[in-house]
Protein backbone atom coordinates (compact mmCIF):
# COMPACT_ATOMS: atom_id res chain seq x y z
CA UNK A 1 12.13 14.46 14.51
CA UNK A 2 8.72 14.63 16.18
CA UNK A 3 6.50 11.46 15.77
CA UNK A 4 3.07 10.92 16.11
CA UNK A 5 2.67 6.96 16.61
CA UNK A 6 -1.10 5.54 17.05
CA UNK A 7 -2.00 1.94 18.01
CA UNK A 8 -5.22 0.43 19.27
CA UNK A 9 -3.29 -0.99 22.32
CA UNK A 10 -0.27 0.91 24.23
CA UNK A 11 0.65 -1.22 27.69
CA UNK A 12 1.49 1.15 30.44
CA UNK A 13 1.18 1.33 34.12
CA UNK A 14 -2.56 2.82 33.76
CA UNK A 15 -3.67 0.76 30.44
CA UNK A 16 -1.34 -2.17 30.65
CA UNK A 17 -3.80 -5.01 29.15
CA UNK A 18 -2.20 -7.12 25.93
CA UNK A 19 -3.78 -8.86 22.83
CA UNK A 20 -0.83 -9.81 20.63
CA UNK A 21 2.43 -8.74 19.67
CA UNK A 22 1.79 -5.76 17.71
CA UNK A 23 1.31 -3.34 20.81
CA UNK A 24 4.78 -4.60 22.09
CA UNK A 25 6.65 -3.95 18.70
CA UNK A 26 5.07 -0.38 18.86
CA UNK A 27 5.97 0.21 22.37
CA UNK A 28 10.10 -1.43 21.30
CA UNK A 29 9.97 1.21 18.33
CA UNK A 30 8.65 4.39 20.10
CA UNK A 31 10.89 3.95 23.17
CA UNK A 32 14.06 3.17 20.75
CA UNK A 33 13.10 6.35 19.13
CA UNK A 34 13.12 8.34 22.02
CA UNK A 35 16.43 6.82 23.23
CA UNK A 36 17.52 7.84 19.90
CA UNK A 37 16.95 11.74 20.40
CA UNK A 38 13.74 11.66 18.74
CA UNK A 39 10.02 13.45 20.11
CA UNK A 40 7.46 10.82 20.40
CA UNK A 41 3.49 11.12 21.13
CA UNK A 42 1.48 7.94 21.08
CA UNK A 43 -2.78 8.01 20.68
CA UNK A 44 -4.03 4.35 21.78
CA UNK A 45 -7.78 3.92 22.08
CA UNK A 46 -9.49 3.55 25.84
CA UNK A 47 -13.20 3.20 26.79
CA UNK A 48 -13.40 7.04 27.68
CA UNK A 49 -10.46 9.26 26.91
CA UNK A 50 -10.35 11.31 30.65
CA UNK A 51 -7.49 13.79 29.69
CA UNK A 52 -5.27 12.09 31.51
CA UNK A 53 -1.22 11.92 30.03
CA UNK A 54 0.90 9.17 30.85
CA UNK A 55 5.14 9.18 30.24
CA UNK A 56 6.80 6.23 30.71
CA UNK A 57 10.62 6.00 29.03
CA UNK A 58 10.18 8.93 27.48
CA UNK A 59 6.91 8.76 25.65
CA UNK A 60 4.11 10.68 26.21
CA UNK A 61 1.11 8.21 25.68
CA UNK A 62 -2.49 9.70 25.69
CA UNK A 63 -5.62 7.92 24.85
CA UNK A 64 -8.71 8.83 22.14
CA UNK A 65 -11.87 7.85 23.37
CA UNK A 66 -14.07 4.83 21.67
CA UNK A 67 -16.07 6.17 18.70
CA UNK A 68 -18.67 3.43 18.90
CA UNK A 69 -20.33 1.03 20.97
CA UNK A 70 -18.05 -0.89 22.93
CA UNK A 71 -13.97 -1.66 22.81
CA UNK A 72 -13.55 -4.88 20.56
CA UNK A 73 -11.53 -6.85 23.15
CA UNK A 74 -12.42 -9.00 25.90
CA UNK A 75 -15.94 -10.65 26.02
CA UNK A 76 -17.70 -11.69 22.98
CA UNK A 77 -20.88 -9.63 22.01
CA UNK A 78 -23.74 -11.00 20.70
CA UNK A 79 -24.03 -11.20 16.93
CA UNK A 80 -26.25 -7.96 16.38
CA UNK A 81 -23.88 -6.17 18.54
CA UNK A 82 -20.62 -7.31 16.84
CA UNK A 83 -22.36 -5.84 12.96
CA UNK A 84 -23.01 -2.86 14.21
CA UNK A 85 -20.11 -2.76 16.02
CA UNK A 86 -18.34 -3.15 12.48
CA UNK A 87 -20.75 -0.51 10.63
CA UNK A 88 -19.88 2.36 12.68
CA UNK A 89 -16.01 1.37 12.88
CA UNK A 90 -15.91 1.39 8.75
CA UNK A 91 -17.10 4.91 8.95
CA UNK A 92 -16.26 6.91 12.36
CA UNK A 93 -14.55 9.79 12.36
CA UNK A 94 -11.31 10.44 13.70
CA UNK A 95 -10.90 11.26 17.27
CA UNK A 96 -10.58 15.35 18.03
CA UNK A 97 -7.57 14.05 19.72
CA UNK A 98 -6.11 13.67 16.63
CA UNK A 99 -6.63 17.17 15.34
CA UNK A 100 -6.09 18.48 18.64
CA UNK A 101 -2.65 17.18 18.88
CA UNK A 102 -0.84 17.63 15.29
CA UNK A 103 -2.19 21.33 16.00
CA UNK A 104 -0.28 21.65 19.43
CA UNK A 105 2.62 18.45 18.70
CA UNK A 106 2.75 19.44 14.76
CA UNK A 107 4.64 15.86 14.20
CA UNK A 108 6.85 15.35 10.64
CA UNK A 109 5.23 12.26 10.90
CA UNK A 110 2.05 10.39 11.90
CA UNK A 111 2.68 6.47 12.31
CA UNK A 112 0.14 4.66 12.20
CA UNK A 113 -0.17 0.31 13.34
CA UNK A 114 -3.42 -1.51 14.29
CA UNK A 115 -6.45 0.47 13.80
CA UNK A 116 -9.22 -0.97 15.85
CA UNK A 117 -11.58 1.32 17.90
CA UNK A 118 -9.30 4.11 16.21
CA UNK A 119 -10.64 3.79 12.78
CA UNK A 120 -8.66 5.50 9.11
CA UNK A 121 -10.16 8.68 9.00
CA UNK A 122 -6.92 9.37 10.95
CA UNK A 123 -5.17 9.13 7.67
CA UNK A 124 -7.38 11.89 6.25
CA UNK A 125 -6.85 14.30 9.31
CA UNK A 126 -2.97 14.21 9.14
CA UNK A 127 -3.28 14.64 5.25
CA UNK A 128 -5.44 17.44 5.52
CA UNK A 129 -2.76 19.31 7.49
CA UNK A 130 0.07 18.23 5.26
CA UNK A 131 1.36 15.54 7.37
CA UNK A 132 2.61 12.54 5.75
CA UNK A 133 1.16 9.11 6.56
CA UNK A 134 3.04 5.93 7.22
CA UNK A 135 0.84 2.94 8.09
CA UNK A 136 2.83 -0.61 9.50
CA UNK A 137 0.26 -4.06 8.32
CA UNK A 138 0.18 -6.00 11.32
CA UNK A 139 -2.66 -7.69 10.55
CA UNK A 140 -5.87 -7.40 8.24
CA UNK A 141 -8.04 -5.35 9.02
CA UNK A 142 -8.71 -3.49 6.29
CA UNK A 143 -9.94 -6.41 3.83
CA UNK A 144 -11.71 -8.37 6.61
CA UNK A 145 -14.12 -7.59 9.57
CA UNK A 146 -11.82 -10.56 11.74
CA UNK A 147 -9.16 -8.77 10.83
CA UNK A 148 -7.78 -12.66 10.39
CA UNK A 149 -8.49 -13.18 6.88
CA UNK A 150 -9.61 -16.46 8.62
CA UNK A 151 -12.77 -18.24 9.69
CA UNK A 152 -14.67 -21.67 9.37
CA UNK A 153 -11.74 -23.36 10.41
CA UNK A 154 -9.31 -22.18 6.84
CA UNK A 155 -7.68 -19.79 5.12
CA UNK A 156 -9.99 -17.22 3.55
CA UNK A 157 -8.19 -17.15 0.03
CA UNK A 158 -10.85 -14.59 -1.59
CA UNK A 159 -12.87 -11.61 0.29
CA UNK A 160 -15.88 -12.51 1.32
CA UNK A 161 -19.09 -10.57 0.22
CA UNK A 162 -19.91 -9.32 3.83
CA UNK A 163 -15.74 -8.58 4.11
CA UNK A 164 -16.19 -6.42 0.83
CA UNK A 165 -19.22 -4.68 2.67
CA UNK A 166 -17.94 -4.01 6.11
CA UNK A 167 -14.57 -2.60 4.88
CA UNK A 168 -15.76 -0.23 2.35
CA UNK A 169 -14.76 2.91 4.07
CA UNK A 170 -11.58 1.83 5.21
CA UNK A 171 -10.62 0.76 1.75
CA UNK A 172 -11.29 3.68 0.40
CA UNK A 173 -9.33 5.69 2.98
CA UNK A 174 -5.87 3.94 1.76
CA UNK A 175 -5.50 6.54 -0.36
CA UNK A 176 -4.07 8.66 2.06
CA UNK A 177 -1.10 6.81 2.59
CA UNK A 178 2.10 8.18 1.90
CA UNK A 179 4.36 4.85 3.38
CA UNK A 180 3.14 1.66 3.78
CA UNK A 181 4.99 -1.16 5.44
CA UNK A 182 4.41 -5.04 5.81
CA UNK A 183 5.89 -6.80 8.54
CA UNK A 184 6.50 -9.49 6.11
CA UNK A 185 6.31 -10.26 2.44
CA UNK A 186 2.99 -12.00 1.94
CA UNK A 187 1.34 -9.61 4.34
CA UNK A 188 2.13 -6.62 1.21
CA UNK A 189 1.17 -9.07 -0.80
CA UNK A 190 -2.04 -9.73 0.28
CA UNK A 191 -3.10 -6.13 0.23
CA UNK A 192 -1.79 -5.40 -3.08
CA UNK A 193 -3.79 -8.87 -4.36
CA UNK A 194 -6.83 -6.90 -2.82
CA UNK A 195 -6.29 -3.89 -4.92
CA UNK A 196 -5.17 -1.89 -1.71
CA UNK A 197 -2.31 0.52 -1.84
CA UNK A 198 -1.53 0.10 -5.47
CA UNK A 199 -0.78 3.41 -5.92
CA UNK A 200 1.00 4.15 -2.79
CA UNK A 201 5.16 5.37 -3.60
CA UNK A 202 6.72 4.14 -0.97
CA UNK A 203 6.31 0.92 -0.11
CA UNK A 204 8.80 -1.65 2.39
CA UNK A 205 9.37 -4.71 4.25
CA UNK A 206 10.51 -4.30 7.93
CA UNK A 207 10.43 -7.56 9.60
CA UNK A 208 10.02 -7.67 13.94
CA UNK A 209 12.82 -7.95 15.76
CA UNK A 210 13.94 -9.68 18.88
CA UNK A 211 14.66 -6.67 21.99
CA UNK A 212 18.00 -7.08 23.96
CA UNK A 213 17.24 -10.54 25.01
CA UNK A 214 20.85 -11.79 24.16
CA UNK A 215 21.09 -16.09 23.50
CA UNK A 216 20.24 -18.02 26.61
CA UNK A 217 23.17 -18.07 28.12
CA UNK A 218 25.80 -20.86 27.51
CA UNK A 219 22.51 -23.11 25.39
CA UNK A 220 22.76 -25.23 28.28
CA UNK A 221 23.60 -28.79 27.55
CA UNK A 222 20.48 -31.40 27.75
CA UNK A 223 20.35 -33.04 30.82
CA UNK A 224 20.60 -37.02 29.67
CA UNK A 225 17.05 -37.72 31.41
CA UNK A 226 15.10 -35.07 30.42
CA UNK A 227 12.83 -35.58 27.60
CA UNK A 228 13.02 -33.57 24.35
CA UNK A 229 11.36 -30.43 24.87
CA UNK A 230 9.26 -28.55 22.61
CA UNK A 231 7.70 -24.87 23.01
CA UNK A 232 4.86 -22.93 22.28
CA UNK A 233 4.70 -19.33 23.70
CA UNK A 234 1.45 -16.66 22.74
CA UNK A 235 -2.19 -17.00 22.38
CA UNK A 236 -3.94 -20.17 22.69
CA UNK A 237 -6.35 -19.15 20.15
CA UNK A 238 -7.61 -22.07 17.41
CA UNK A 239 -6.11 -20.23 14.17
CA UNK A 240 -2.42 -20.62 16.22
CA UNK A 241 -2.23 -24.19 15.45
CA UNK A 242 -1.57 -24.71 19.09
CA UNK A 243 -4.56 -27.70 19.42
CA UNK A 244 -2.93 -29.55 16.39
CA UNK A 245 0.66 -29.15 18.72
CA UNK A 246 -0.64 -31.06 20.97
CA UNK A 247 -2.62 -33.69 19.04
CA UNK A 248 0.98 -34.30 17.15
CA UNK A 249 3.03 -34.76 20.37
CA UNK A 250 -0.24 -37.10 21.62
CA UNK A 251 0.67 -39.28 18.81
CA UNK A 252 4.58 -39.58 19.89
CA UNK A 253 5.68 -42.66 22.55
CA UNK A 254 5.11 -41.30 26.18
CA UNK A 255 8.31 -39.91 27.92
CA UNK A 256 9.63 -39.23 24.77
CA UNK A 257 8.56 -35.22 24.21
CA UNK A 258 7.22 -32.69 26.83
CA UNK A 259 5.00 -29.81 25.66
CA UNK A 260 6.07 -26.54 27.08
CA UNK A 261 3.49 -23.85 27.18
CA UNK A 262 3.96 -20.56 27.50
CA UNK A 263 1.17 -17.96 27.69
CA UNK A 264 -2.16 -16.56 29.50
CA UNK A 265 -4.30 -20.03 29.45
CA UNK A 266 -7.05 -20.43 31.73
CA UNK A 267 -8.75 -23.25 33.59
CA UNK A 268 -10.73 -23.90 30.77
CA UNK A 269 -8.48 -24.06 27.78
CA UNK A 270 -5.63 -25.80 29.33
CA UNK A 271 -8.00 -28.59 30.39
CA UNK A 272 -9.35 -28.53 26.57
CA UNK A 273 -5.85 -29.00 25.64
CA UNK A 274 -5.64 -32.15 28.16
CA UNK A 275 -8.73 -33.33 26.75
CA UNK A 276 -6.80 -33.02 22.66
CA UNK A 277 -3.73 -34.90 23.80
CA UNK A 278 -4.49 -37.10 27.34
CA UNK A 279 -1.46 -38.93 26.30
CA UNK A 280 1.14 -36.24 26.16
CA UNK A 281 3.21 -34.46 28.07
CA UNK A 282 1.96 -30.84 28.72
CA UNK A 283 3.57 -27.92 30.99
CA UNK A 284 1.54 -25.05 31.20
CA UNK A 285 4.07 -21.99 32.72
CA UNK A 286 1.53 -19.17 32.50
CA UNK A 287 2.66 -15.30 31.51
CA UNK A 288 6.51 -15.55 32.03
CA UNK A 289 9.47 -13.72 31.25
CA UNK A 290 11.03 -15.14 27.27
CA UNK A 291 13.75 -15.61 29.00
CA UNK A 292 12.14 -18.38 31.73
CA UNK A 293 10.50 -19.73 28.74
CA UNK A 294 13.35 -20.45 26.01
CA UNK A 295 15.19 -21.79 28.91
CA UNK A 296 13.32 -24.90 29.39
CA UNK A 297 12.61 -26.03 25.55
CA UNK A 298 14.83 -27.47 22.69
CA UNK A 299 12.85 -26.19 19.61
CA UNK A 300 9.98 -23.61 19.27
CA UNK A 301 7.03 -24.12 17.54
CA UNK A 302 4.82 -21.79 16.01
CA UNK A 303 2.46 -24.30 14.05
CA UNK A 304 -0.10 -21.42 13.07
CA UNK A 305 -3.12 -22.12 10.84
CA UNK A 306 -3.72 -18.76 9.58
CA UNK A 307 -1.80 -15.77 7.35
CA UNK A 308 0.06 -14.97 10.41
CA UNK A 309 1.89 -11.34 9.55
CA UNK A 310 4.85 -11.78 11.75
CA UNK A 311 4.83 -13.76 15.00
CA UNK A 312 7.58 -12.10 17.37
CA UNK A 313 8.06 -14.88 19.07
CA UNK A 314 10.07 -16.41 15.39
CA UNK A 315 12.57 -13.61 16.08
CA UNK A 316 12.83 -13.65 19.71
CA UNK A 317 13.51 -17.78 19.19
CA UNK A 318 16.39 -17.14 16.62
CA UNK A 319 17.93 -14.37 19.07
CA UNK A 320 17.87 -16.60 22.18
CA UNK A 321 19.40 -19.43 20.11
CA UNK A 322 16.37 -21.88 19.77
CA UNK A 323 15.62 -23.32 16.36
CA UNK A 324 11.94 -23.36 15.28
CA UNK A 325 9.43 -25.37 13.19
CA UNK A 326 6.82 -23.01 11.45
CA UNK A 327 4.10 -23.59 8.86
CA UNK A 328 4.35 -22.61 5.58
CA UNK A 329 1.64 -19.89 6.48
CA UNK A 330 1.99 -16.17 6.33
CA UNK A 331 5.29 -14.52 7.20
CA UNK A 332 6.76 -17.31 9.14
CA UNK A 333 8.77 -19.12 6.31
CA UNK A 334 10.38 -15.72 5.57
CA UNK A 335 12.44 -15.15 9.03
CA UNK A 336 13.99 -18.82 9.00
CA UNK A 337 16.47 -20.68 6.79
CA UNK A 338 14.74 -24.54 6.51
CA UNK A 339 17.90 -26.86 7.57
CA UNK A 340 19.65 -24.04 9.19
CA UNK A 341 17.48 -22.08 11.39
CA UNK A 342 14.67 -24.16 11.64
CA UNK A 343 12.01 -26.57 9.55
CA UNK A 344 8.84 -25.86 7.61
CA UNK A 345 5.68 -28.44 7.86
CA UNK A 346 1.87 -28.14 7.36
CA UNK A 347 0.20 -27.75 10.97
CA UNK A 348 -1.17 -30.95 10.56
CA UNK A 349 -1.16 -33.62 13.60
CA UNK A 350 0.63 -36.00 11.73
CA UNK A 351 3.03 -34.65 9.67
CA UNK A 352 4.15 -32.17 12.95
CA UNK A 353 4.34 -35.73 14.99
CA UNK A 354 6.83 -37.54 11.94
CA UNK A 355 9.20 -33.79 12.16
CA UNK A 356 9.27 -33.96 15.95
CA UNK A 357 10.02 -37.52 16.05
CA UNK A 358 12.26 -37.33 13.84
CA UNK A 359 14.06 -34.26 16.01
CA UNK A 360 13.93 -36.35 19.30
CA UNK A 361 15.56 -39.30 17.70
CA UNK A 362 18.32 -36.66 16.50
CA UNK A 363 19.13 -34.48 19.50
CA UNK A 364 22.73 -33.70 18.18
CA UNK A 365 20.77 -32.17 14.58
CA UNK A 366 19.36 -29.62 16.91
CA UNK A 367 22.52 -29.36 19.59
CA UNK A 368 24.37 -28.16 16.40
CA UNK A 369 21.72 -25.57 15.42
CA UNK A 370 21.42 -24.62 18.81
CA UNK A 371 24.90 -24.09 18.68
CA UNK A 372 25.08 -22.10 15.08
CA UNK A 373 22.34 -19.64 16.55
CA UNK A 374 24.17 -18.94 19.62
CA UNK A 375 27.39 -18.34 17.96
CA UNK A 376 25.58 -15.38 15.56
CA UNK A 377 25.79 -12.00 17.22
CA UNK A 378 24.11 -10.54 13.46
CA UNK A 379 20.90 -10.54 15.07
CA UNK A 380 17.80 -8.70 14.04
CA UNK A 381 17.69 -5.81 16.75
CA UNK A 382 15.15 -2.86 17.31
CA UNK A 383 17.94 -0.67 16.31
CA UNK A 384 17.73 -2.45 12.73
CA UNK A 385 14.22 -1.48 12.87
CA UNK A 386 14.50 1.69 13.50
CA UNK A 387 17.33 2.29 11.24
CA UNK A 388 14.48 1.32 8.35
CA UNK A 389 11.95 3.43 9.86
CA UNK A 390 13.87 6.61 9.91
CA UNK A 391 14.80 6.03 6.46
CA UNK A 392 10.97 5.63 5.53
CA UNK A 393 9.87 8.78 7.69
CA UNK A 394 12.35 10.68 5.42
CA UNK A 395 11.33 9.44 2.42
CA UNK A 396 7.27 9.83 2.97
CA UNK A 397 8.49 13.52 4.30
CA UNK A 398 10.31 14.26 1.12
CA UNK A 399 7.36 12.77 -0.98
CA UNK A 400 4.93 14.87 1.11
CA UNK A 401 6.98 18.14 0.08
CA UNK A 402 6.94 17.53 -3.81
CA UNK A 403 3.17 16.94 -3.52
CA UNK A 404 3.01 20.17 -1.92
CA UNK A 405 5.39 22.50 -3.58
C-alpha cells in the first residue's frame, strides 16, 4: 500500500525540532509501516520548502512551504500578528506539494494528523483526485484557534464566538473526510458535540502506544533511604498541571517525596517551579532517554488541567511498569484501570498532596502494582496500532470506491 502521511512536525536529522507527542506517534506509525512492506511519503510544514528530500528508516519525508506569515512555534507574536496569523491559516490553500505528489506518488491513502501551517484544503486536493481521506484528532484545532480548547486558566466547555469565527473554513472542510480517528474517546466526542464529522462513515478509536521500550528491567526494589519518588515527564506548560505537582508535593513533610522532572525546562521555568514549591523536593533531569527517566520514579504523574487527547507518556508508564495518577481530564482516565493501573484525582494541590501521601505511607500498594505491570507482556504496541490503521485505510478505500462507481 502506498501512504501519503502529513503532519505539521516530522523530526529528522535536517528538521529535528519537537512540540509534543503527536509528531513522535506519526514518525512510530510511518516507520512501522514501512517495516511492514508498506510505501510511505510524509509532507511536514518548514519555513521555506527548498526541494530538498530526506529518507530516514525508510521514509521519504519532504517539506511544504508556510502558506502564511510565520511558522506558529517558537516565540510568541504580538497579538495583531497571531489574528492574522489565524485568518489566513482558516483559509490557505493547500500546498502544490500536495498536488504535485499524489500526481507522481498516487497514494491509496492520504493520512492526515496535526494541521498547523498545513491547513485542510489538503482534504479537498486528495478528494478531488479520488483519494480517500483519513484524518487522526490529536488535538483541537479545528473548533479552537489554541487548538487547546483551553484558556483563562479552565476548560473551555462551549466555543467561543471568536473560536466559531477563526475556524470557519476548516469546519467546513470536514466534509471531506472519509476516516476519522480519535486518539481517545472524549477527543471524538468533543468534535461530534461541535457538530463536526457527523456525517463521516467511518469513524474509530486508536489509542497511542508505548514503542519497544520493554518494563524497566527487574522494577528495581526501593532502596530503604530513598524517598518516594514521583515523576513528571513532557512540557512544562501551565494547562499540564505540572505547577499544581509541585504545589501538592510542597504541602507533604520534607524528605518524604522527591519530584522528578523530566523534560526541556529552562532557567526560567525551573526556578518558577522553585519559587511554587520552596519546600519540596525537585530534580530537574532535562531531555532524557524514557528509559533514564522511569528508572528513577515510583509513580508517574500526569496531573493535566486541560482536554488532553492522549498523553504518550500514560502508555509509555504502563509499558515500563510504573503506575500513574491522572486527572479525570480528557483521554487520560481511558488508558488506566483506577486501583489497578493507577488512580484518578482532580489536579488540585490538595487533593494530589492527600493521594501522594497516602502512596508514600503505602509503598508495598504500589510495589504490588509495580509488580502486576511488569508481569503483563499484553502491552499496547505500535504493531497494535498499525494493525487498526490498516484496517481503517481499507475500509475508507472501499468506501471511496462505492462513492465512485
Amino acid at each position: 500500500m502506498r501512504i501519503l502521511m502529513s503532519t505539521s512536525l516530522y523530526p529528522t536529522p535536517r528538521a529535528s525540532y519537537t512540540f509534543g507527542g503527536a509528531e513522535l506517534f506519526v514518525r512510530r506509525v510511518a516507520e512501522r509501516l514501512v517495516a511492514d512492506g508498506h510505501e510511505v511519503e510524509v509532507i511536514r510544514s518548514r519555513p521555506k520548502s527548498d526541494g530538498a528530500v530526506e529518507t530516514v528508516n525508510g521514509v521519504t519525508v519532504l517539506s511544504a512551504g508556510r502558506n502564511n506569515i510565520y511558522l506558529p512555534y517558537g516565540q510568541t507574536k504580538p497579538a495583531l500578528a497571531r489574528l492574522a496569523w489565524h485568518v489566513i491559516d482558516d483559509h490557505v490553500p493547500a500546498s502544490r506539494l500536495f498536488a504535485q505528489r499524489i500526481e507522481a506518488f498516487r497514494p491509496d491513502i492520504l493520512h492526515s494528523n496535526t494541521l498547523v501551517g498545513l491547513g485542510t484544503d489538503i482534504w479537498r486536493v486528495a478528494r478531488a483526485r479520488r483519494v480517500p481521506v483519513v484524518h487522526t484528532l490529536h488535538d483541537y484545532y479545528l473548533t479552537c484557534a489554541r487548538g487547546s480548547r483551553f484558556g483563562r486558566g479552565g476548560i473551555c466547555e462551549t466555543t467561543c464566538g471568536s473560536c466559531k469565527v477563526l475556524t470557519r473554513g476548516r469546519r467546513r472542510k470536514t466534509r471531506h473526510v472519509t476516516a476519522l480517528v480519535g486518539v481517545s474517546r472524549r477527543i471524538v466526542e468533543i468534535h461530534e458535540r461541535e457538530k463536526l464529522f457527523l456525517d463521516t462513515p467511518i469513524k474509530a478509536v486508536v489509542r497511542n502506544a508505548s514503542p519497544a521500550l520493554g518494563t524497566v528491567a527487574g522494577v528495581a526494589p526501593r532502596e530503604a533511604d530513598r524517598p518516594f519518588s514521583i515523576g513528571f515527564m513532557g512540557r512544562p506548560h501551565h494547562e499540564k498541571g505540572i505547577r499544581q505537582l509541585a504545589q501538592a508535593v510542597n504541602r507533604l513533610p520534607a524528605g518524604t517525596v522527591r519530584l522528578v522532572i523530566a523534560g526541556r525546562l529552562n532557567e526560567g521555568e525551573m526556578a518558577s517551579l522553585r519559587g511554587d514549591a520552596p519546600q519540596a523536593d525537585l530534580t530537574f533531569l532535562g531531555y532524557v532517554k524514557p528509559e533514564e527517566f522511569f528508572g528513577q520514579v515510583d509513580i508517574v504523574v500526569a496531573p493535566s488541567l486541560w482536554e488532553e487527547p492522549g498523553a504518550l507518556v500514560i502508555e509509555e508508564a504502563l509499558a515500563a511498569g510504573r503506575p500513574l495518577i491522572v486527572s479525570p481530564y480528557g483521554g487520560s482516565p481511558e488508558a488506566i484501570e483506577p486501583g489497578e493501573t493507577g488512580w484518578i484525582v482532580e489536579p488540585e494541590p490538595d487533593a494530589m498532596a492527600r493521594l501522594i501521601a497516602s502512596l508514600a505511607e503505602r509503598p508495598e500498594t504500589v510495589r504490588a502494582m509495580q509488580e502486576r505491570l511488569a508481569k503483563n507482556t499484553v502491552h499496547r504496541t505500535m504493531a497494535h496500532v498499525n494493525e487498526a490503521y490498516l484496517d481503517i485505510y481499507g475500509r475508507a478505500i472501499a468506501a471511496q470506491r462505492s462513492v465512485a462507481g
